[in-house]
Protein backbone atom coordinates (compact mmCIF):
# COMPACT_ATOMS: atom_id res chain seq x y z
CA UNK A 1 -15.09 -11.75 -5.59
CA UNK A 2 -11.93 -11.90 -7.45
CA UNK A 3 -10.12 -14.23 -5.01
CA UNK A 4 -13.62 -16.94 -4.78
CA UNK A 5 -12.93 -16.96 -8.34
CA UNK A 6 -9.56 -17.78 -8.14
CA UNK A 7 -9.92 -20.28 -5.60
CA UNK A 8 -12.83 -22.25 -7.20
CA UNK A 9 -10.83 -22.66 -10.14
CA UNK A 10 -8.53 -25.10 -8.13
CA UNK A 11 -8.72 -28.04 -9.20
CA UNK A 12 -8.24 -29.55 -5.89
CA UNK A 13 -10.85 -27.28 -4.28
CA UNK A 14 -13.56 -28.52 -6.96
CA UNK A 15 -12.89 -32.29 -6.25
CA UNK A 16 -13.22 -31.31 -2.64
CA UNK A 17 -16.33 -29.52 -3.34
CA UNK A 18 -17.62 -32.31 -5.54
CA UNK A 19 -16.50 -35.54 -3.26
CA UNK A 20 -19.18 -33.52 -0.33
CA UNK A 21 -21.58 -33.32 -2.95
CA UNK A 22 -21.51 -36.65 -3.65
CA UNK A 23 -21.38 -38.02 -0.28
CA UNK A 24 -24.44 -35.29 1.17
CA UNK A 25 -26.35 -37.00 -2.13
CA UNK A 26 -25.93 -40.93 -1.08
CA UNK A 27 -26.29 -39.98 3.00
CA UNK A 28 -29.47 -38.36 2.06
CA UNK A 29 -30.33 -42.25 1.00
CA UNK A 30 -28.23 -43.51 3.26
CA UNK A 31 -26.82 -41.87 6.05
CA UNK A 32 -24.34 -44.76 7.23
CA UNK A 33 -22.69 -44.17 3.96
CA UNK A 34 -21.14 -40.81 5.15
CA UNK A 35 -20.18 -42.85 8.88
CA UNK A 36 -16.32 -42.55 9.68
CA UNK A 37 -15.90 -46.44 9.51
CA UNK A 38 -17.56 -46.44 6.11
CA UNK A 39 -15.26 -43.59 5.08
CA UNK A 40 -12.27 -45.28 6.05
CA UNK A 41 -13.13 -48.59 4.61
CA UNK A 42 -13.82 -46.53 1.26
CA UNK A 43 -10.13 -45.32 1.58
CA UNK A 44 -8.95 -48.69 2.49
CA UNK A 45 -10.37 -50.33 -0.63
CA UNK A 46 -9.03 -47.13 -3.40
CA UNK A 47 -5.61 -47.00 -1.50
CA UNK A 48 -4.27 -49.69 -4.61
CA UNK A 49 -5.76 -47.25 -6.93
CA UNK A 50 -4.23 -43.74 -5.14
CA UNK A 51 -0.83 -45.34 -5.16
CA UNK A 52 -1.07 -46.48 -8.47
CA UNK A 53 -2.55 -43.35 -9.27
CA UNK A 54 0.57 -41.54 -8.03
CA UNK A 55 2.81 -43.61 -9.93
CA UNK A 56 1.01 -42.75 -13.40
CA UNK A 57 0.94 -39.22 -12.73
CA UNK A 58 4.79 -38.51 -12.43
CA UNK A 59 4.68 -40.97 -16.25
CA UNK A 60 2.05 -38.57 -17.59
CA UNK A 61 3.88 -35.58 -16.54
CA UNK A 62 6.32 -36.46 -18.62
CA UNK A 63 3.80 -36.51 -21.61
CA UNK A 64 3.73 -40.48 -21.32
CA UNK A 65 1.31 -43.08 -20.24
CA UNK A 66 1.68 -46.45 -18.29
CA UNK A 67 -0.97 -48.39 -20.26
CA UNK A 68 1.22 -51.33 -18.77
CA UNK A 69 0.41 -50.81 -14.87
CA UNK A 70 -2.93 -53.46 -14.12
CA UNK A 71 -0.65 -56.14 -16.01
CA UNK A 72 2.67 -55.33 -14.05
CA UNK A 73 0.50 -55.91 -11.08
CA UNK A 74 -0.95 -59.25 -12.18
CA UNK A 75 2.29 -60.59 -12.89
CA UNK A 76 3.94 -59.72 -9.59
CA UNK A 77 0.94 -60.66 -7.43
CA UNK A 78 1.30 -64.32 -9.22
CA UNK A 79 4.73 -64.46 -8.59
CA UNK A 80 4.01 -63.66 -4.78
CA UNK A 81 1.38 -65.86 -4.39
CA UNK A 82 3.79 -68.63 -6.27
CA UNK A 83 6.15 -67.58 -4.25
CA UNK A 84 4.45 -68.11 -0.78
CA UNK A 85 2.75 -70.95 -1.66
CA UNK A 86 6.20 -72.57 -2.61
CA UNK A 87 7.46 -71.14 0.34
CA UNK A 88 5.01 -70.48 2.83
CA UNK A 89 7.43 -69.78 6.28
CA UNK A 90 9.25 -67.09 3.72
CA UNK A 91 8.84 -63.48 5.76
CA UNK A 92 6.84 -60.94 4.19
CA UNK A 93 9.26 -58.44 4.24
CA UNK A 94 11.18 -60.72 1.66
CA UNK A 95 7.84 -61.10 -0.54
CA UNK A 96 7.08 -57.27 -0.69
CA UNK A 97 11.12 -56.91 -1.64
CA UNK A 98 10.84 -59.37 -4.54
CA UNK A 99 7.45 -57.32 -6.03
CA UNK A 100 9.13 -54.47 -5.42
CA UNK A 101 12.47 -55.67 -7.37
CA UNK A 102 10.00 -57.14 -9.78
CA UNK A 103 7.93 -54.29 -10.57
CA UNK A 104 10.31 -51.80 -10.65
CA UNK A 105 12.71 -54.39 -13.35
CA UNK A 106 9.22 -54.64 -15.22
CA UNK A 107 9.01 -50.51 -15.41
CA UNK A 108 12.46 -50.16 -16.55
CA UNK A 109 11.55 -52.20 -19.60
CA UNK A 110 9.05 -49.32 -20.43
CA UNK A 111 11.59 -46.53 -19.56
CA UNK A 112 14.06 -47.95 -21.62
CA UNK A 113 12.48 -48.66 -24.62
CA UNK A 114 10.69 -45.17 -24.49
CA UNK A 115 14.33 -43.43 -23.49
CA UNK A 116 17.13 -45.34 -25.73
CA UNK A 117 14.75 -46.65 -28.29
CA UNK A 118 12.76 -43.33 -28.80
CA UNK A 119 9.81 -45.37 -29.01
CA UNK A 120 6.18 -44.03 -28.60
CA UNK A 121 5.19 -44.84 -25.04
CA UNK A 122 1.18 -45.75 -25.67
CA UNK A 123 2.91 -48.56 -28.02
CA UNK A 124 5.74 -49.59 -26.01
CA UNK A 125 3.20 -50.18 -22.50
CA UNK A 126 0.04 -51.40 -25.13
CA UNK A 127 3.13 -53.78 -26.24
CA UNK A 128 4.28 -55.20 -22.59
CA UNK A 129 0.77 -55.16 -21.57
CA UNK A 130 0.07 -57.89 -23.35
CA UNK A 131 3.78 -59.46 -22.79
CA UNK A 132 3.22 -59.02 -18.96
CA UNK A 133 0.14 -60.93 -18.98
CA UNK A 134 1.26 -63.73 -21.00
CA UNK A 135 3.99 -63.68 -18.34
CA UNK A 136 1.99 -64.72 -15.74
CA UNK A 137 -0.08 -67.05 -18.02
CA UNK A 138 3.25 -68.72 -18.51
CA UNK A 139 4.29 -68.39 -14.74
CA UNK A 140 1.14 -69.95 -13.59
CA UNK A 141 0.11 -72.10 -16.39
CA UNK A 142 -3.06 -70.77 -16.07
CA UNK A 143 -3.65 -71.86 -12.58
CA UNK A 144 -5.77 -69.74 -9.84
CA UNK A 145 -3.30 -69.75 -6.58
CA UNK A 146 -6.29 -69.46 -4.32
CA UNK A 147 -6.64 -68.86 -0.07
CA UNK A 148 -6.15 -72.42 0.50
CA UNK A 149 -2.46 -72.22 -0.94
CA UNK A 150 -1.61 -69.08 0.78
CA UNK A 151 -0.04 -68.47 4.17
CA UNK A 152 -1.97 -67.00 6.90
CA UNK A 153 1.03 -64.56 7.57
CA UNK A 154 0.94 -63.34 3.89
CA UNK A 155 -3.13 -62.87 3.98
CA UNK A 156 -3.55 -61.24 6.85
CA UNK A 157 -0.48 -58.11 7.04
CA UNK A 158 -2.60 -55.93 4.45
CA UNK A 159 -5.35 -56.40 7.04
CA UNK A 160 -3.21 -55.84 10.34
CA UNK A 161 -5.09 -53.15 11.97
CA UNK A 162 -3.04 -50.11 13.42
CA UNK A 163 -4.50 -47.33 15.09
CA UNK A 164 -7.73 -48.19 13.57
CA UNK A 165 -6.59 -48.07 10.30
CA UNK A 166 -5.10 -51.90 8.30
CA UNK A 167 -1.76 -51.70 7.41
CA UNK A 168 -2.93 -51.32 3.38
CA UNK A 169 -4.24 -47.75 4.27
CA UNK A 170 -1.40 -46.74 6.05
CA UNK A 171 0.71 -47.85 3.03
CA UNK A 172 -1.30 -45.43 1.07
CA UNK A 173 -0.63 -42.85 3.36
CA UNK A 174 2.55 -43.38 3.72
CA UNK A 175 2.92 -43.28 -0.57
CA UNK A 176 1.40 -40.08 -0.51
CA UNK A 177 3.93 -38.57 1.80
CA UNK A 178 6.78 -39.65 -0.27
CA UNK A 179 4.99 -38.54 -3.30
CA UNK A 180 4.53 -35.25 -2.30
CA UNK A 181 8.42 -34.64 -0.90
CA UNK A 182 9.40 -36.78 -3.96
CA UNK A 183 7.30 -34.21 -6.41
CA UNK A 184 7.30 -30.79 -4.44
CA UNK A 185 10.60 -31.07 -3.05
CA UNK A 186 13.44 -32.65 -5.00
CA UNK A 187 15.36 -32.44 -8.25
CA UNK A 188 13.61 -35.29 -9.93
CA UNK A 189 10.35 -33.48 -8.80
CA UNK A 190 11.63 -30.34 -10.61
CA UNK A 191 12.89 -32.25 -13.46
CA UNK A 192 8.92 -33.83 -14.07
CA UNK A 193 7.30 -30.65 -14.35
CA UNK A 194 10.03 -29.47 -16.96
CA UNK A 195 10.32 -32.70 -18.62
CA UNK A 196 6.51 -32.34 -19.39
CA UNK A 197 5.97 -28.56 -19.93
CA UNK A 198 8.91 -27.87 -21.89
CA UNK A 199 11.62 -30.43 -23.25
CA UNK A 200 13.24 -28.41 -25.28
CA UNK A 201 13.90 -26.12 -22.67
CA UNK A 202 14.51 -28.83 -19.77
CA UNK A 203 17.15 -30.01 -22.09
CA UNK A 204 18.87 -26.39 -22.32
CA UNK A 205 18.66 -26.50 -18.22
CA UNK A 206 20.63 -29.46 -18.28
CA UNK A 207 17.68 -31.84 -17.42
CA UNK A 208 18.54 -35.62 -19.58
CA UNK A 209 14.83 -35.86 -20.12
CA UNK A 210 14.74 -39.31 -21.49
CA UNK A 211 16.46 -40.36 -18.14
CA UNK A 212 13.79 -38.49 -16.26
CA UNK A 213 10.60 -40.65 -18.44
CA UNK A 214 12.60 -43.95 -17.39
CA UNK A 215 13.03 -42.73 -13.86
CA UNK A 216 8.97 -41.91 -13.69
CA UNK A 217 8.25 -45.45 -15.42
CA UNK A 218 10.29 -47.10 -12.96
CA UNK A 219 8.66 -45.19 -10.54
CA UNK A 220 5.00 -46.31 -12.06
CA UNK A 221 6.68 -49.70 -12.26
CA UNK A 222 7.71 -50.19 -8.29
CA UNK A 223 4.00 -48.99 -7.11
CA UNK A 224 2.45 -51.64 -9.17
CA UNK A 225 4.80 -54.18 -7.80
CA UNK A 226 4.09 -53.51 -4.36
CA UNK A 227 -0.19 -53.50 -5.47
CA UNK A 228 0.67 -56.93 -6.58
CA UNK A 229 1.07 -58.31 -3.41
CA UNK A 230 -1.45 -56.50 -1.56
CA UNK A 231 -4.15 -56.98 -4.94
CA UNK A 232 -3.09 -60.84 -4.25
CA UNK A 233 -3.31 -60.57 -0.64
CA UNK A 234 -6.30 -58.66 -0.11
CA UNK A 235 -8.40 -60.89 -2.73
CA UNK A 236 -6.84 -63.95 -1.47
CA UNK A 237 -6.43 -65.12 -4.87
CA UNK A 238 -4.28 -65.12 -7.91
CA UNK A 239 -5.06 -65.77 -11.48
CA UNK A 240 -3.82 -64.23 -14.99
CA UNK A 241 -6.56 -61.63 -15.55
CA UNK A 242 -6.40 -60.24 -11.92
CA UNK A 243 -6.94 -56.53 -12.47
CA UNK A 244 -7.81 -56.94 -16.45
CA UNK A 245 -8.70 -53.03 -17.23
CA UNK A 246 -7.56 -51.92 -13.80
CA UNK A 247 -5.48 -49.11 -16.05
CA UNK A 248 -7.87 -47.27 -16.93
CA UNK A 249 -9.24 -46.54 -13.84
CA UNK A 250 -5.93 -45.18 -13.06
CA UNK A 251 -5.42 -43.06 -15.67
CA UNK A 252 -9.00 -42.12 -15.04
CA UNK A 253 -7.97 -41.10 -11.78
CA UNK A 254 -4.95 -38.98 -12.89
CA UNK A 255 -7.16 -36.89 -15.34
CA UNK A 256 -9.72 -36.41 -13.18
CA UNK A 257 -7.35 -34.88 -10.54
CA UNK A 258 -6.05 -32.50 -13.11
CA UNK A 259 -3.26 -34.29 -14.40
CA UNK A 260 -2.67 -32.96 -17.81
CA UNK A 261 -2.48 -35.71 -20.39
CA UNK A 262 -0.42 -33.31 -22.14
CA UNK A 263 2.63 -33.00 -19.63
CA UNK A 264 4.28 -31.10 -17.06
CA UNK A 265 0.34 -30.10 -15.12
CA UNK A 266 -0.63 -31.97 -11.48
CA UNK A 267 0.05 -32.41 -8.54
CA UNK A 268 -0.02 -35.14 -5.37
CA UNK A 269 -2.90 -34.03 -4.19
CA UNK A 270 -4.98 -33.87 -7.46
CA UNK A 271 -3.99 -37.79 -8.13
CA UNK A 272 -5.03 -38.56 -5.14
CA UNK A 273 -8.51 -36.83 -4.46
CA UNK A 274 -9.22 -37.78 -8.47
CA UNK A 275 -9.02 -41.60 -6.97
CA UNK A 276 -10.71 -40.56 -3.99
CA UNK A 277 -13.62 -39.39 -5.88
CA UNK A 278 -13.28 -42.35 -8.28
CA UNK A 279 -13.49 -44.66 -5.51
CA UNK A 280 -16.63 -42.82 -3.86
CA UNK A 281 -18.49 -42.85 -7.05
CA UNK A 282 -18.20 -46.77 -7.54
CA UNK A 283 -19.18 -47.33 -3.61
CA UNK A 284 -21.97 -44.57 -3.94
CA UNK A 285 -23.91 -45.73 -7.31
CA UNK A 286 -24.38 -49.13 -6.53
CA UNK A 287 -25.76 -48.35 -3.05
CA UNK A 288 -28.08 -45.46 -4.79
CA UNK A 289 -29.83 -48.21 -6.83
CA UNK A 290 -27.76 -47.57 -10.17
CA UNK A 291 -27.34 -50.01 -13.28
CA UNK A 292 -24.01 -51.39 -13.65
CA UNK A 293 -24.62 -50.04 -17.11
CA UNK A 294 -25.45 -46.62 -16.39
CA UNK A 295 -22.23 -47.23 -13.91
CA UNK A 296 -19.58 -47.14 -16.42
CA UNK A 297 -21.29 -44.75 -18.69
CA UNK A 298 -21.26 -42.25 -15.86
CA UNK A 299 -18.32 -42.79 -14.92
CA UNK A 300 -17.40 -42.08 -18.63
CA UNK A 301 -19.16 -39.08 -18.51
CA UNK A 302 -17.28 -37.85 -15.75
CA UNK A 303 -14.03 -38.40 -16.99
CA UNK A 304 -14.58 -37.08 -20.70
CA UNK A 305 -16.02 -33.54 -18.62
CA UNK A 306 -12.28 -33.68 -16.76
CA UNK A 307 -10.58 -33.85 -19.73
CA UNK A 308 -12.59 -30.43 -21.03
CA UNK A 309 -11.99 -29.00 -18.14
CA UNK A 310 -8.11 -29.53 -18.25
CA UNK A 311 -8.13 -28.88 -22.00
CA UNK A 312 -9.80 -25.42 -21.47
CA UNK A 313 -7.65 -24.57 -17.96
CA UNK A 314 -4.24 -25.23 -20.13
CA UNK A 315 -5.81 -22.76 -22.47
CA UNK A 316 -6.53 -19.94 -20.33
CA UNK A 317 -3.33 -20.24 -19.09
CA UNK A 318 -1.86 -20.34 -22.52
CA UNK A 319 -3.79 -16.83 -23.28
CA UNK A 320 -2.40 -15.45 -19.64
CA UNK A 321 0.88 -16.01 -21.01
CA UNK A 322 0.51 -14.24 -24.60
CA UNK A 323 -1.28 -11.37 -22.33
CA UNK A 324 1.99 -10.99 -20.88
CA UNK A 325 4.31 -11.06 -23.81
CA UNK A 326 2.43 -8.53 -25.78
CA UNK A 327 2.30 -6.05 -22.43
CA UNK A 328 6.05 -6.47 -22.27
CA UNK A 329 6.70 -5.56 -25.92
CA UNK A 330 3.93 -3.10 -25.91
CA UNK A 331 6.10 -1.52 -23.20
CA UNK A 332 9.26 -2.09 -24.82
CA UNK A 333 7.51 -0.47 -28.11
């Protein structure tokens, strides 16, 4: 009994759990919903969110926040779209490079006003959010760069279909593999989790945690780069507010999937099945017949519950821990 416990208090096992609840509810209305090729067109369309998802949770860990991310994205898509409408033979492999150079330039702005500066980071990203996004206002000049102006070659490689699965997805995949070897299996990995549980003590290991925050934001930074193109791409169209509030399904995502707000608590697989679930539940409500109202107050609900639910897991751990200390000096007594 002990050990169901324990494993129901997973937080991956719950969203799990809660992702077949949700889909047995909505096939019960509709049973295409649950169909494989529905399923993997529901992954197709949240694989911008997972991998952006990903990159906020290593900036959280660090007791951070990207509040930047959805505007980072709309100014890279425009410059890709500006770019391949400029230059339409240009190969894609060169447009993907420049977001990714772009991005990951536009996240080191945020890392290093948060690391040298010491600045707060909900100001610094509130701050380039709105910089970003006059960016591409002043990029553009408030132009749409629409299908017509795009190159077939730069529409359709999001879409290019590989064993049965477009090219977008498989990018998702592939972000969650590197993810998880990034977070589970390398210094910087090591260095996240300290950075946010303990800075104090990361800093007496020899961690530079400032470095490690600009590292995660330039991390954050890249992902959104690379959703620029494939936002731009998959849309087929460009324009200043592309993605206007985009962020907060992200961090929505991360907090959902465990991701303590409060540092150094997630994991890969958290981020990802909190976007999974986020992604469901926006597919699954309209289809049930739901208000677009009721939508986002639901989906409000849902994400205020996951933020109890951290806050009182980080507790219980918290009391574990004292539990522990006084046994040792009770024996020591």
């Amino acid at each position: 009994m002990s050990v169901l416990r324990a494993i129901f208090r997973i937080r991956e096992v719950l969203l799990v759990l809660a992702i077949a609840g949700l889909l047995a509810i909505v096939s019960a209305a509709r049973p295409a919903f649950a169909s494989p090729g529905n399923l993997a067109a529901i992954f197709t369309d949240t694989a911008i969110l997972v991998m952006l998802a990903l990159g906020q949770a290593a900036v959280i860990m660090t007791r951070s926040v990207d509040l930047s991310v959805a505007a980072n994205l709309a100014f890279t898509g425009m410059a890709a779209a500006m770019l391949n409408a400029a230059h339409p033979g240009l190969p894609i492999g060169v447009v993907v490079g420049a977001c990714l150079a772009i991005g990951l330039a536009l996240g080191a702005v945020n890392g290093l006003l948060v690391w040298l500066l010491k600045l707060p980071p909900i100001v610094v990203t509130l701050g380039t959010l709105s910089i970003y996004r006059g960016l591409a206002f002043v990029l553009s000049g408030g132009a749409w760069i629409n299908t017509f102006q795009m190159s077939e070659r730069f529409l359709a490689f999001p879409r290019t279909e590989l064993v049965g699965l477009p090219v977008l997805a498989w990018l998702a995949i592939a972000t969650i593999a590197g993810a998880s070897i990034l977070f589970g299996w390398t210094a910087f990995g090591r260095a996240l989790y300290a950075t946010g549980g303990n800075p104090t003590a990361a800093t007496y290991a020899g961690i530079d945690t400032g470095r490690t925050t600009c590292l995660a934001f330039c991390l954050s930074g890249m992902l959104a780069g690379l959703c620029g193109y494939l936002w731009v791409s998959r849309f087929a169209v460009a324009y200043v507010d592309v993605a206007a509030g985009f962020e907060l399904d992200v961090i929505a995502a991360c907090v959902i999937g465990g991701v303590s707000i409060a540092g150094g608590i997630g994991s890969v697989g958290g981020a990802v099945l909190g976007a999974l679930f986020l992604g469901i539940l926006k597919n699954a409500l309209p289809v049930l017949g739901v208000s677009p109202f009721w939508q986002m107050a639901i989906s409000g609900v849902i994400i205020i519950a996951a933020v109890i639910l951290n806050t009182r897991t980080e507790r219980s751990r918290g009391r574990v821990i004292l539990k522990r200390i006084d046994r040792l000096e009770g024996v020591r007594a």
